[in-house]
PDB file of N, CA and C in Angstrom:
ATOM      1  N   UNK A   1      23.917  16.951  28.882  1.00  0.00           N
ATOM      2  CA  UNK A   1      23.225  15.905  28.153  1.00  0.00           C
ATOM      3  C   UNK A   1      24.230  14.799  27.844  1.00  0.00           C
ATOM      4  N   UNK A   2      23.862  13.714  27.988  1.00  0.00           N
ATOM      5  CA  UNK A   2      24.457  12.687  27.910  1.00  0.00           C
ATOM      6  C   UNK A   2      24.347  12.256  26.322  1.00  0.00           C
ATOM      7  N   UNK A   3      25.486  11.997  25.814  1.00  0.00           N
ATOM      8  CA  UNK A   3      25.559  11.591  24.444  1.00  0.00           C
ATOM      9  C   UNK A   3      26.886  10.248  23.945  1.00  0.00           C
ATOM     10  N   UNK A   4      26.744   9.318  23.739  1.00  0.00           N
ATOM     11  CA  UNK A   4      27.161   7.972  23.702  1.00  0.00           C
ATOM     12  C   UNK A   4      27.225   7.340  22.574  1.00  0.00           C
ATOM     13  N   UNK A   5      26.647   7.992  21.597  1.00  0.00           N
ATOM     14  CA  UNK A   5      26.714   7.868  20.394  1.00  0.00           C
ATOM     15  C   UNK A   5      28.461   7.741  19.517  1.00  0.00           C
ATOM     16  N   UNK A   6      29.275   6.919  18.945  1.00  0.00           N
ATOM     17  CA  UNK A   6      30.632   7.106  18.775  1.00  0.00           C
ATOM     18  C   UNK A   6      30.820   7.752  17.531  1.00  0.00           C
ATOM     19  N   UNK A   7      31.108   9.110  17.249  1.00  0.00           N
ATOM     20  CA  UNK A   7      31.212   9.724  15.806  1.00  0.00           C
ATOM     21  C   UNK A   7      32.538   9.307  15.443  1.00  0.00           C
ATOM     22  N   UNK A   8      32.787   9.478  16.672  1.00  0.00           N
ATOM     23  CA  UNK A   8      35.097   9.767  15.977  1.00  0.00           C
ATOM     24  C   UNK A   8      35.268   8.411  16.098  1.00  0.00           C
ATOM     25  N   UNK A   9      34.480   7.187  15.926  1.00  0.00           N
ATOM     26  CA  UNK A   9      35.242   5.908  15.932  1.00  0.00           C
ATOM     27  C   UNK A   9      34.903   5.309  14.399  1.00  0.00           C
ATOM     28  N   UNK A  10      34.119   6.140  14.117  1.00  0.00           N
ATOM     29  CA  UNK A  10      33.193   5.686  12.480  1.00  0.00           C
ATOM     30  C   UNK A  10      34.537   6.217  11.103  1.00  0.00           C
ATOM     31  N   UNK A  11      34.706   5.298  10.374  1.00  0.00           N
ATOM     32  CA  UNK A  11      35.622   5.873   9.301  1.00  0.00           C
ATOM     33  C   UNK A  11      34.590   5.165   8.167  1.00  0.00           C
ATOM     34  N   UNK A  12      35.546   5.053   7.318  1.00  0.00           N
ATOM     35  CA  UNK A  12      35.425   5.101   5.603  1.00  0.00           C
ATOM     36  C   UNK A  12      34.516   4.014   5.547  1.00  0.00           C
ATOM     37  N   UNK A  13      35.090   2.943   6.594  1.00  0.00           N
ATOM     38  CA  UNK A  13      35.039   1.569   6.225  1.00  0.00           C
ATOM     39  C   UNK A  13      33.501   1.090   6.574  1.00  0.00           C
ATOM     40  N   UNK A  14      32.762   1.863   7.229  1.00  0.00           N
ATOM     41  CA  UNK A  14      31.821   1.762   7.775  1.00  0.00           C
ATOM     42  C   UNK A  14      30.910   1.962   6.480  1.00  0.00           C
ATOM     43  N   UNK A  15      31.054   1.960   5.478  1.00  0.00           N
ATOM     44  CA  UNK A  15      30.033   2.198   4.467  1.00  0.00           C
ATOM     45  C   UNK A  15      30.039   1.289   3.129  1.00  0.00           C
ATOM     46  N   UNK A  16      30.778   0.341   3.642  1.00  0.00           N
ATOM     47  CA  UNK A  16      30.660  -1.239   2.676  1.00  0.00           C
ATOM     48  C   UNK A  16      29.532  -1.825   3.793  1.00  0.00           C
ATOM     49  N   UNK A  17      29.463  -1.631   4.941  1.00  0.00           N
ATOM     50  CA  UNK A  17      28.139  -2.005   5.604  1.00  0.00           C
ATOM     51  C   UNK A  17      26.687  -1.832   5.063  1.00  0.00           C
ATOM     52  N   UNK A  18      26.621  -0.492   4.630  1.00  0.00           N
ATOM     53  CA  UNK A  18      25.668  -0.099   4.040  1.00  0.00           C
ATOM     54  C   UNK A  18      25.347  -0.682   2.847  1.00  0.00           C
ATOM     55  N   UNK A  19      23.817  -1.066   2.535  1.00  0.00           N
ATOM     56  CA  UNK A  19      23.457  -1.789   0.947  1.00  0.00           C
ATOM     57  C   UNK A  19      24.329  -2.596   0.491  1.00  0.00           C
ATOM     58  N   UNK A  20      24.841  -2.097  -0.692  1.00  0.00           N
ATOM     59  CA  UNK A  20      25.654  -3.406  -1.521  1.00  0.00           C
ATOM     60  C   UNK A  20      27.009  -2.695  -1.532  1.00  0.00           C
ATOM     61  N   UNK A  21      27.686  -1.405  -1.077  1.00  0.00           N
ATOM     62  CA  UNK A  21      28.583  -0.580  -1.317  1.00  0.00           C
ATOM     63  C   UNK A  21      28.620   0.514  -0.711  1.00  0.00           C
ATOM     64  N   UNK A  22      29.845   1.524  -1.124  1.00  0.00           N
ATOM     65  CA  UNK A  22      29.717   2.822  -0.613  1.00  0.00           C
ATOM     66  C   UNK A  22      28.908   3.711  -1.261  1.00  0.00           C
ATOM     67  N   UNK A  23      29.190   4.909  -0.043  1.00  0.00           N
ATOM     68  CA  UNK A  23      28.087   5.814  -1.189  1.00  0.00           C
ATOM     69  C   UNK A  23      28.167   5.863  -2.376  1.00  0.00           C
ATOM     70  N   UNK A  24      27.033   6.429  -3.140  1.00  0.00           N
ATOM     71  CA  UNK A  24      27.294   6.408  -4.670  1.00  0.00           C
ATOM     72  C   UNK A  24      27.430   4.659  -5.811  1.00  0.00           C
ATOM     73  N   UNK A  25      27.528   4.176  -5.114  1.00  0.00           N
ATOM     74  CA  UNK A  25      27.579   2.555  -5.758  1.00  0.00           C
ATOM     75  C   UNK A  25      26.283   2.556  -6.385  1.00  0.00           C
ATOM     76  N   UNK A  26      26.704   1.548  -7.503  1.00  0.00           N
ATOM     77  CA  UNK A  26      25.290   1.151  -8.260  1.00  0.00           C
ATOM     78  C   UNK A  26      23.926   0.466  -7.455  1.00  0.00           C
ATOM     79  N   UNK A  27      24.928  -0.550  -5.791  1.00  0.00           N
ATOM     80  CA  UNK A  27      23.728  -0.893  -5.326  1.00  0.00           C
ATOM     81  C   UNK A  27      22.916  -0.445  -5.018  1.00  0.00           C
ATOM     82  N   UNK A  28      23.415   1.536  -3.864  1.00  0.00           N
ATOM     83  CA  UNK A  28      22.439   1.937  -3.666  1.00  0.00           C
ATOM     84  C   UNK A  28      21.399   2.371  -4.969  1.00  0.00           C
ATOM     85  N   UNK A  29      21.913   2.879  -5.651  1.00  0.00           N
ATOM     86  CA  UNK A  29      20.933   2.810  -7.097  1.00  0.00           C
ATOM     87  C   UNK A  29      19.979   1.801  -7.637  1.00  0.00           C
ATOM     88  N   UNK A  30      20.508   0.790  -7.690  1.00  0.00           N
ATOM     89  CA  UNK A  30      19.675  -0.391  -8.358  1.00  0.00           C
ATOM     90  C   UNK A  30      18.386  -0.990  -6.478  1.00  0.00           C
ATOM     91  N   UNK A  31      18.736  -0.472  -5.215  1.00  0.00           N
ATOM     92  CA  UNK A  31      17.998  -1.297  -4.543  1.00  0.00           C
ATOM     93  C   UNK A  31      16.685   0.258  -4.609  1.00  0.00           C
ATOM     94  N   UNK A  32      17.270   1.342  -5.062  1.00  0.00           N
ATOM     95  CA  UNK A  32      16.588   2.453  -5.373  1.00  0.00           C
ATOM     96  C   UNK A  32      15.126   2.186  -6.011  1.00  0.00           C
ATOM     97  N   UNK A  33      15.514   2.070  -7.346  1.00  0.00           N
ATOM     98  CA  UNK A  33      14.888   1.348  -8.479  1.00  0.00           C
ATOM     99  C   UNK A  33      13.825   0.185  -7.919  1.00  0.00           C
ATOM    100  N   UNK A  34      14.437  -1.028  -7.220  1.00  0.00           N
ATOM    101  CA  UNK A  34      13.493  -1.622  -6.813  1.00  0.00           C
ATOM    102  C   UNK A  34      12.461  -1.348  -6.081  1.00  0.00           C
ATOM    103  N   UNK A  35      12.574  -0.377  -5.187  1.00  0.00           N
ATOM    104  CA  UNK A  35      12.269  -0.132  -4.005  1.00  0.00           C
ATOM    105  C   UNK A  35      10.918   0.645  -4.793  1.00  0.00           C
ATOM    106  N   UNK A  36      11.051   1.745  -6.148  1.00  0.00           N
ATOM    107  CA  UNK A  36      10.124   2.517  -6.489  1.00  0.00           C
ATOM    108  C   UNK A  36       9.465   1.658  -7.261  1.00  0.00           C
ATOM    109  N   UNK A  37       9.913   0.785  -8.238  1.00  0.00           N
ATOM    110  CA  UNK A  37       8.921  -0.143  -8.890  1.00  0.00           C
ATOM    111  C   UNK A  37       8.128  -0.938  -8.046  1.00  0.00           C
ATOM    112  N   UNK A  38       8.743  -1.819  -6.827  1.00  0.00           N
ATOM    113  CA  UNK A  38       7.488  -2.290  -5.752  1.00  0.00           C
ATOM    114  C   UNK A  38       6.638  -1.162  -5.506  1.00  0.00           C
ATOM    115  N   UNK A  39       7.076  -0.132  -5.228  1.00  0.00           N
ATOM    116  CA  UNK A  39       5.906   0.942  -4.491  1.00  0.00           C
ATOM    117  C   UNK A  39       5.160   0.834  -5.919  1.00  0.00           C
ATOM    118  N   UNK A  40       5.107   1.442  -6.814  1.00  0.00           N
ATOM    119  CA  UNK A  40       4.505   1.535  -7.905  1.00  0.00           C
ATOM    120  C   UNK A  40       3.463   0.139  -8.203  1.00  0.00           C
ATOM    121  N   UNK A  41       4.311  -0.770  -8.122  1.00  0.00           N
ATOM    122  CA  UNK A  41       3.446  -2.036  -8.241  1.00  0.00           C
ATOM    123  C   UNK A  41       2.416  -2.374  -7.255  1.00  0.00           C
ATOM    124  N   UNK A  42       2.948  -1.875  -6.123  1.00  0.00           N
ATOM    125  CA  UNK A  42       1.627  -2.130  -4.597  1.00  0.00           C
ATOM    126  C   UNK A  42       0.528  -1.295  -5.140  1.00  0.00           C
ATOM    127  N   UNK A  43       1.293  -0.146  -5.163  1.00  0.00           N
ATOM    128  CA  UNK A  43      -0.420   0.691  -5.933  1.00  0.00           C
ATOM    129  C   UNK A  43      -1.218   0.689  -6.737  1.00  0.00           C
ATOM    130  N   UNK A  44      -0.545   0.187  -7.852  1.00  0.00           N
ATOM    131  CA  UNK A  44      -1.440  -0.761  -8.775  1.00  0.00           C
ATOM    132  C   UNK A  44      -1.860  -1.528  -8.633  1.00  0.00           C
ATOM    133  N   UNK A  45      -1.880  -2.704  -7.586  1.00  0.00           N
ATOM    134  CA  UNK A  45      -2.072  -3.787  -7.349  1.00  0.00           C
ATOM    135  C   UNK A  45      -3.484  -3.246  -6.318  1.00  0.00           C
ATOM    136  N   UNK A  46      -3.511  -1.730  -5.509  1.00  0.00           N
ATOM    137  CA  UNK A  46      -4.100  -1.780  -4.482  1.00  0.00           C
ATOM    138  C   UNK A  46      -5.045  -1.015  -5.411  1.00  0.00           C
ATOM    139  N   UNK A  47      -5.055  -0.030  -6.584  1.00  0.00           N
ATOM    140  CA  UNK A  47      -6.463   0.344  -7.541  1.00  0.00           C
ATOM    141  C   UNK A  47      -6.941  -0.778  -8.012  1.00  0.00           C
ATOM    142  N   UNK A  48      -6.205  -1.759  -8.299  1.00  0.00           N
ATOM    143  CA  UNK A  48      -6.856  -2.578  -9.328  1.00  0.00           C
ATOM    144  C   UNK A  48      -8.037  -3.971  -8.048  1.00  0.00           C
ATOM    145  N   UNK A  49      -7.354  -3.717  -7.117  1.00  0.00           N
ATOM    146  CA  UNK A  49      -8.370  -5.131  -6.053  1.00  0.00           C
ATOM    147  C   UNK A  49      -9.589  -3.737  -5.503  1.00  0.00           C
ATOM    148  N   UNK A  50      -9.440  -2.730  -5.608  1.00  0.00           N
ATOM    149  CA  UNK A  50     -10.177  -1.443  -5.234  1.00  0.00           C
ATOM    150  C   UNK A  50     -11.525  -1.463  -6.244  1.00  0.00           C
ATOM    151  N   UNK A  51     -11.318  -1.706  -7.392  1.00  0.00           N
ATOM    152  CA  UNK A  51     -11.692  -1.273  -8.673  1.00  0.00           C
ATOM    153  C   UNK A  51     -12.813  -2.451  -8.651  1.00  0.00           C
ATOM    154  N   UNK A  52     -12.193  -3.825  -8.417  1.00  0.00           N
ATOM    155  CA  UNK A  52     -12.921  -5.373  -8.614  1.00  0.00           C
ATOM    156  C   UNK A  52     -13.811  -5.177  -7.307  1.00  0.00           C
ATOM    157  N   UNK A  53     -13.548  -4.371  -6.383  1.00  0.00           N
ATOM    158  CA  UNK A  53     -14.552  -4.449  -5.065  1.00  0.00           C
ATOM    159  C   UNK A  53     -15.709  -3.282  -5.572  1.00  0.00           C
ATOM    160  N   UNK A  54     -15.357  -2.146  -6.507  1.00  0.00           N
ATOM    161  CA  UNK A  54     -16.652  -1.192  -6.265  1.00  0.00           C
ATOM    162  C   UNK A  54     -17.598  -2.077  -7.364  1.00  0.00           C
ATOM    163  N   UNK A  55     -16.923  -2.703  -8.507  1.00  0.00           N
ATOM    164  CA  UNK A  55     -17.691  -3.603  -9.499  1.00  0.00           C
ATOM    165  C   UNK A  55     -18.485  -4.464  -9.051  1.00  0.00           C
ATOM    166  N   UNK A  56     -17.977  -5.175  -8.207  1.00  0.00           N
ATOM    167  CA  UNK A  56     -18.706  -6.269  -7.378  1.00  0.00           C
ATOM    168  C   UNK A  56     -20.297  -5.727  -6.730  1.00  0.00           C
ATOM    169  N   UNK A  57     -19.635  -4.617  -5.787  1.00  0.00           N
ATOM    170  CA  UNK A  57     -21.092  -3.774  -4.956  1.00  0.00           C
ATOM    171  C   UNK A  57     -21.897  -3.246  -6.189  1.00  0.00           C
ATOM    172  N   UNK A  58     -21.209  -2.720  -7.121  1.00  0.00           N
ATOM    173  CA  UNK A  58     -22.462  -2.141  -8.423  1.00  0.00           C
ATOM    174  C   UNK A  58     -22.845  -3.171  -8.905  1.00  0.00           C
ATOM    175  N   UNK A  59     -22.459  -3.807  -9.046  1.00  0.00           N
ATOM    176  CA  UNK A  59     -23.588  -5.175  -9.948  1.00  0.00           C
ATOM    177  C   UNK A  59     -24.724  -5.911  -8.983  1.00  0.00           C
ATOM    178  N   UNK A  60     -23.875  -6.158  -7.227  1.00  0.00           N
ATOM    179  CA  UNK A  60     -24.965  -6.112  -6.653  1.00  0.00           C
ATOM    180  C   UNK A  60     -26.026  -5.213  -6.608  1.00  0.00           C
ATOM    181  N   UNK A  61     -26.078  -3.818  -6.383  1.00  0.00           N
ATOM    182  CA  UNK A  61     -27.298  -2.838  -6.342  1.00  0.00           C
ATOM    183  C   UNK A  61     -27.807  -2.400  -6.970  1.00  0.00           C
ATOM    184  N   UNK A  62     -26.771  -3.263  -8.774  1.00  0.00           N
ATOM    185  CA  UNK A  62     -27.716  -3.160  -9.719  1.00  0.00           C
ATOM    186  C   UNK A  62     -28.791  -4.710  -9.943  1.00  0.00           C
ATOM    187  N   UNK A  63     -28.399  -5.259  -9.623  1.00  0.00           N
ATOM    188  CA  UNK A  63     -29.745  -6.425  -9.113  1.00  0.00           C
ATOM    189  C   UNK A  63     -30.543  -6.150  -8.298  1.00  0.00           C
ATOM    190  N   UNK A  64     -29.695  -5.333  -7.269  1.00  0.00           N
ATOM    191  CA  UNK A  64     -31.196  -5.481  -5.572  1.00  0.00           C
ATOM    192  C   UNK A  64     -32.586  -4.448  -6.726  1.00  0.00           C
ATOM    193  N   UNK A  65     -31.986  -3.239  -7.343  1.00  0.00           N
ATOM    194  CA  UNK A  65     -32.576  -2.090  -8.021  1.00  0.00           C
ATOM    195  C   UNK A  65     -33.435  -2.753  -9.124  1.00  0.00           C
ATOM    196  N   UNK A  66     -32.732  -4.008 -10.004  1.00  0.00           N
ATOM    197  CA  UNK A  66     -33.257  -4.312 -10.798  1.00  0.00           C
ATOM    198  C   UNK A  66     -34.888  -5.447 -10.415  1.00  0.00           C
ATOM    199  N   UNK A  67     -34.747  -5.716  -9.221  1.00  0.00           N
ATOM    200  CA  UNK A  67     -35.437  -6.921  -8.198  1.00  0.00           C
ATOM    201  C   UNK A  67     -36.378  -6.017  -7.994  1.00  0.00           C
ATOM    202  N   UNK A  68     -36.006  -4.970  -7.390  1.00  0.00           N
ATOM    203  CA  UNK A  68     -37.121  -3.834  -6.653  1.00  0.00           C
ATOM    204  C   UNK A  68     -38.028  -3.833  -7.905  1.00  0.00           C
ATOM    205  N   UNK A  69     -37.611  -3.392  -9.099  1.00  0.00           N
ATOM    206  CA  UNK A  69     -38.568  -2.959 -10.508  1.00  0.00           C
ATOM    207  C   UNK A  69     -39.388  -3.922 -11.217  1.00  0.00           C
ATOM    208  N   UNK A  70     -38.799  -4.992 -10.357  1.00  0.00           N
ATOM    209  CA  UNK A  70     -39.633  -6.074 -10.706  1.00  0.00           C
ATOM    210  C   UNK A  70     -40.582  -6.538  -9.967  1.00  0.00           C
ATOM    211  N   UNK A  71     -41.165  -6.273  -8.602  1.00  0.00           N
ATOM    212  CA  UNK A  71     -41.946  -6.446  -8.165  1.00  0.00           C
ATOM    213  C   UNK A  71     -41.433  -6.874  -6.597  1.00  0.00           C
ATOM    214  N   UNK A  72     -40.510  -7.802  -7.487  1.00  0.00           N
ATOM    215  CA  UNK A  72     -39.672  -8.819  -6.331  1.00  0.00           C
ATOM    216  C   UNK A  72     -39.724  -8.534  -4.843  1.00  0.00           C
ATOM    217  N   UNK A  73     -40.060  -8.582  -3.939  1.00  0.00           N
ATOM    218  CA  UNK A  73     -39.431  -7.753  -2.310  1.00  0.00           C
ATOM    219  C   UNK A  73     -37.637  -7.992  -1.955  1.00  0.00           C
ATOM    220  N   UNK A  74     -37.187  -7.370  -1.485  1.00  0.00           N
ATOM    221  CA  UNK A  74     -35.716  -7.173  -1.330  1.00  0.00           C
ATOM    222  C   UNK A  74     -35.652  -6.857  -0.153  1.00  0.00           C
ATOM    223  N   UNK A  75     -34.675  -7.744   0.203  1.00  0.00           N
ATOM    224  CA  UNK A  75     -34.512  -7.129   2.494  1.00  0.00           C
ATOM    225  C   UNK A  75     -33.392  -6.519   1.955  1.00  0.00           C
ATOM    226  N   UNK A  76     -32.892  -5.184   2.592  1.00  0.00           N
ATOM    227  CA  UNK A  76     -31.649  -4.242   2.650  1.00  0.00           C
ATOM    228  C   UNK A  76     -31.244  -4.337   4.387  1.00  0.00           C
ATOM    229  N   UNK A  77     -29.794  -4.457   4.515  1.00  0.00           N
ATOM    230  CA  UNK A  77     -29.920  -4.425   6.007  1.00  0.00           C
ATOM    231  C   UNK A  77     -28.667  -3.277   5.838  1.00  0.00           C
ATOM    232  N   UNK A  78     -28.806  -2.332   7.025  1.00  0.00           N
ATOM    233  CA  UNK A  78     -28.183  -0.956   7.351  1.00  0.00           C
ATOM    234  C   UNK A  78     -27.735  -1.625   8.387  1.00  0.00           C
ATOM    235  N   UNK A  79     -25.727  -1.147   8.397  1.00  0.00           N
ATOM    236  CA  UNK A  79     -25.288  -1.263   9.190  1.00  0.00           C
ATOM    237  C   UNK A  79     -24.616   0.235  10.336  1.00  0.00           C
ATOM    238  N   UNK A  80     -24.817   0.617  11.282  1.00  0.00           N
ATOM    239  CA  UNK A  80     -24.464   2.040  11.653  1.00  0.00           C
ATOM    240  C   UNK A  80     -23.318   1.555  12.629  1.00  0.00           C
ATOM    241  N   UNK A  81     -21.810   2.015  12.553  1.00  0.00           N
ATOM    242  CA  UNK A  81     -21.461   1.854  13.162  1.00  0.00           C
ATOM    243  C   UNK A  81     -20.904   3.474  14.319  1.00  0.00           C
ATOM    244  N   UNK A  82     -21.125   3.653  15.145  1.00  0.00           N
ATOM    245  CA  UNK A  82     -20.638   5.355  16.166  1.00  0.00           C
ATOM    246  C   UNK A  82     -19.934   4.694  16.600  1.00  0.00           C
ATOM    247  N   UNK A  83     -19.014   5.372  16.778  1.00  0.00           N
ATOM    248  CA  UNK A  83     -17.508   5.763  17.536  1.00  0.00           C
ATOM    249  C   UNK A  83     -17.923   7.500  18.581  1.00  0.00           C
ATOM    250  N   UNK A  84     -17.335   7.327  20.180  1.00  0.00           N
ATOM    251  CA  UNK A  84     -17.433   8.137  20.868  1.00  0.00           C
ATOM    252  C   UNK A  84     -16.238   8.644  20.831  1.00  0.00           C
TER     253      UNK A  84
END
């Protein structure tokens, strides 16, 4: 097997490359931190536009429902989509 990869040319120095420092540095820590508060924040961000979309559809089908009880006629259109 062919392998080309250079282990024995890699030293110490090769790890101020990395993030803000070597291992153990505060950068990797602090880009840590960021990294979990964005995740945290996307997901909140992705319940909360989740949350404003099921509100939206319930208030609609609580009108189409409330229209129906009223006499009103209401077109509903069904969409089917199959996948083979």
């Amino acid at each position: 097997m062919f392998d080309a990869f250079p282990f024995d040319e890699w030293s110490e120095e090769i790890t101020t490359f990395w993030t803000f420092g070597v291992e153990g540095d505060t950068g990797t820590i602090v880009m840590t931190i960021l990294g979990v508060l964005l995740m945290i924040g996307s997901l909140i961000q992705f319940v909360r536009l989740e949350s404003r979309k099921l509100d939206a559809q319930t208030r609609a089908l609580r009108q189409a429902l409330a229209a129906t009880e009223d006499g009103t006629p209401v077109t509903v259109t069904v969409t089917t989509i199959t996948t083979e």
